[in-house]
Every structure is written in C-alpha cells, then in structure tokens.
Protein backbone atom coordinates (compact mmCIF):
# COMPACT_ATOMS: atom_id res chain seq x y z
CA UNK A 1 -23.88 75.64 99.31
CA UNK A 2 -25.94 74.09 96.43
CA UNK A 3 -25.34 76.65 94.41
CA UNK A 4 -21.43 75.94 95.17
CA UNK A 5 -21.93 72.03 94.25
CA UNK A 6 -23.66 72.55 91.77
CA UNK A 7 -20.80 75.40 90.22
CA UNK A 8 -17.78 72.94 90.80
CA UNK A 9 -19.59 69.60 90.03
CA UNK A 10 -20.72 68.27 86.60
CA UNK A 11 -24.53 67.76 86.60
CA UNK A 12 -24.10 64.47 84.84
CA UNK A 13 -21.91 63.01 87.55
CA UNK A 14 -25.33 63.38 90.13
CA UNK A 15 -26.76 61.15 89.48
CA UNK A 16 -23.98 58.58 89.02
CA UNK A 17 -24.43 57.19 92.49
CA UNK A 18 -20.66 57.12 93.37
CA UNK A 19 -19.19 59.70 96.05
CA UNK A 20 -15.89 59.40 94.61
CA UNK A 21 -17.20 60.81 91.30
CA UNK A 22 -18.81 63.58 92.30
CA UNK A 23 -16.51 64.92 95.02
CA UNK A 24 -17.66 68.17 96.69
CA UNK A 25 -14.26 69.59 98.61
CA UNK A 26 -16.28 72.14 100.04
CA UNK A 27 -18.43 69.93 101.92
CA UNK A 28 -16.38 69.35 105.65
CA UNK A 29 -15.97 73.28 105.44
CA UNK A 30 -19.41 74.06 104.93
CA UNK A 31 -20.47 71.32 107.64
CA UNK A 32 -17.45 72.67 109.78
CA UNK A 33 -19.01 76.04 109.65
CA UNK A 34 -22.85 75.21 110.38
CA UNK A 35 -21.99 73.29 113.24
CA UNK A 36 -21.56 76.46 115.24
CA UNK A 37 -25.12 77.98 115.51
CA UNK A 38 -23.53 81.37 116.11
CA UNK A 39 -22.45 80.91 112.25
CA UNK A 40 -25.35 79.07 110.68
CA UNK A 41 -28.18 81.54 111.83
CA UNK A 42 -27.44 85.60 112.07
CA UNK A 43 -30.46 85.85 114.29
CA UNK A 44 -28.70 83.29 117.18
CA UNK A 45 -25.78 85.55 116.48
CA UNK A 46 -27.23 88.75 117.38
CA UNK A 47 -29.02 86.95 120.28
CA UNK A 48 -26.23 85.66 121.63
CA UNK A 49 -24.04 89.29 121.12
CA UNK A 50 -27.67 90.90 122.71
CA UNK A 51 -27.49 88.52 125.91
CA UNK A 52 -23.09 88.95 126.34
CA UNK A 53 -23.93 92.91 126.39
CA UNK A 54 -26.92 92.84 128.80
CA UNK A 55 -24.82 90.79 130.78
CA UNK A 56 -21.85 93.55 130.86
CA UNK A 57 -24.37 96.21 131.52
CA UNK A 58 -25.71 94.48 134.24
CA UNK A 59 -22.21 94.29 135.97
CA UNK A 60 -21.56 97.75 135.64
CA UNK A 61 -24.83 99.16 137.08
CA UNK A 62 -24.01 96.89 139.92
CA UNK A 63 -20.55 98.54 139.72
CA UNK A 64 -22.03 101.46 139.96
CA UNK A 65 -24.88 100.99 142.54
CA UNK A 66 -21.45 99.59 144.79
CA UNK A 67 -19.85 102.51 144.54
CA UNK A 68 -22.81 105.06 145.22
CA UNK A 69 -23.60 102.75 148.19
CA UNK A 70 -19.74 103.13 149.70
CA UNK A 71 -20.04 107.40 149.94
C-alpha cells in the first residue's frame, strides 16, 4: 500500500500537511479490504478454510458411522 501512495502521490506534497493535497484514492479500498481478516492475513485464511473442512469431514464420518449403525 505504501508502495502504491507513494507511486500515485508526489513526494513533495507529504509533507504539506493538507489531506486534500495529497489525496490517496486507494485508501477506503485498501482499508475496505483489511478489514476482513480472512483478506489481510493468508495464514487466518487457510485457518479458517482448515477449520470449514474439518468441520465437513466431521459430518460425514458421522454420516457414515449413522449409516453403518442402521444395517
């Protein structure tokens, strides 16, 4: 993201002290998008995928148990 700013942003206008001078557009995106955890760490992402899948599994070796139990 700095890398962004600093890309669409002329350095002399940092240190100006004015928002409306150095206006970022990518800024509500970027804070949009990090507001999700899921999208801001790749770790939390897998986690989160991990725990959704054990979850399934879970359900179907109960499926499965259910139905061995029933013959």
């Amino acid at each position: 993201m700095l890398d962004d700013f600093a890309a669409r942003v002329e350095s002399s206008l940092w240190t100006e002290g004015n928002a409306a001078c150095a206006a970022y557009s990518g800024l509500e995106a970027s804070l949009a998008k990090y507001q999700n955890p899921r999208e801001a760490d790749a770790l939390t992402k897998v986690q989160e995928e991990l725990d959704e899948t054990k979850i399934i599994l879970v359900i179907q070796v109960l499926q499965l148990e259910s139905s061995l139990n029933f013959f």
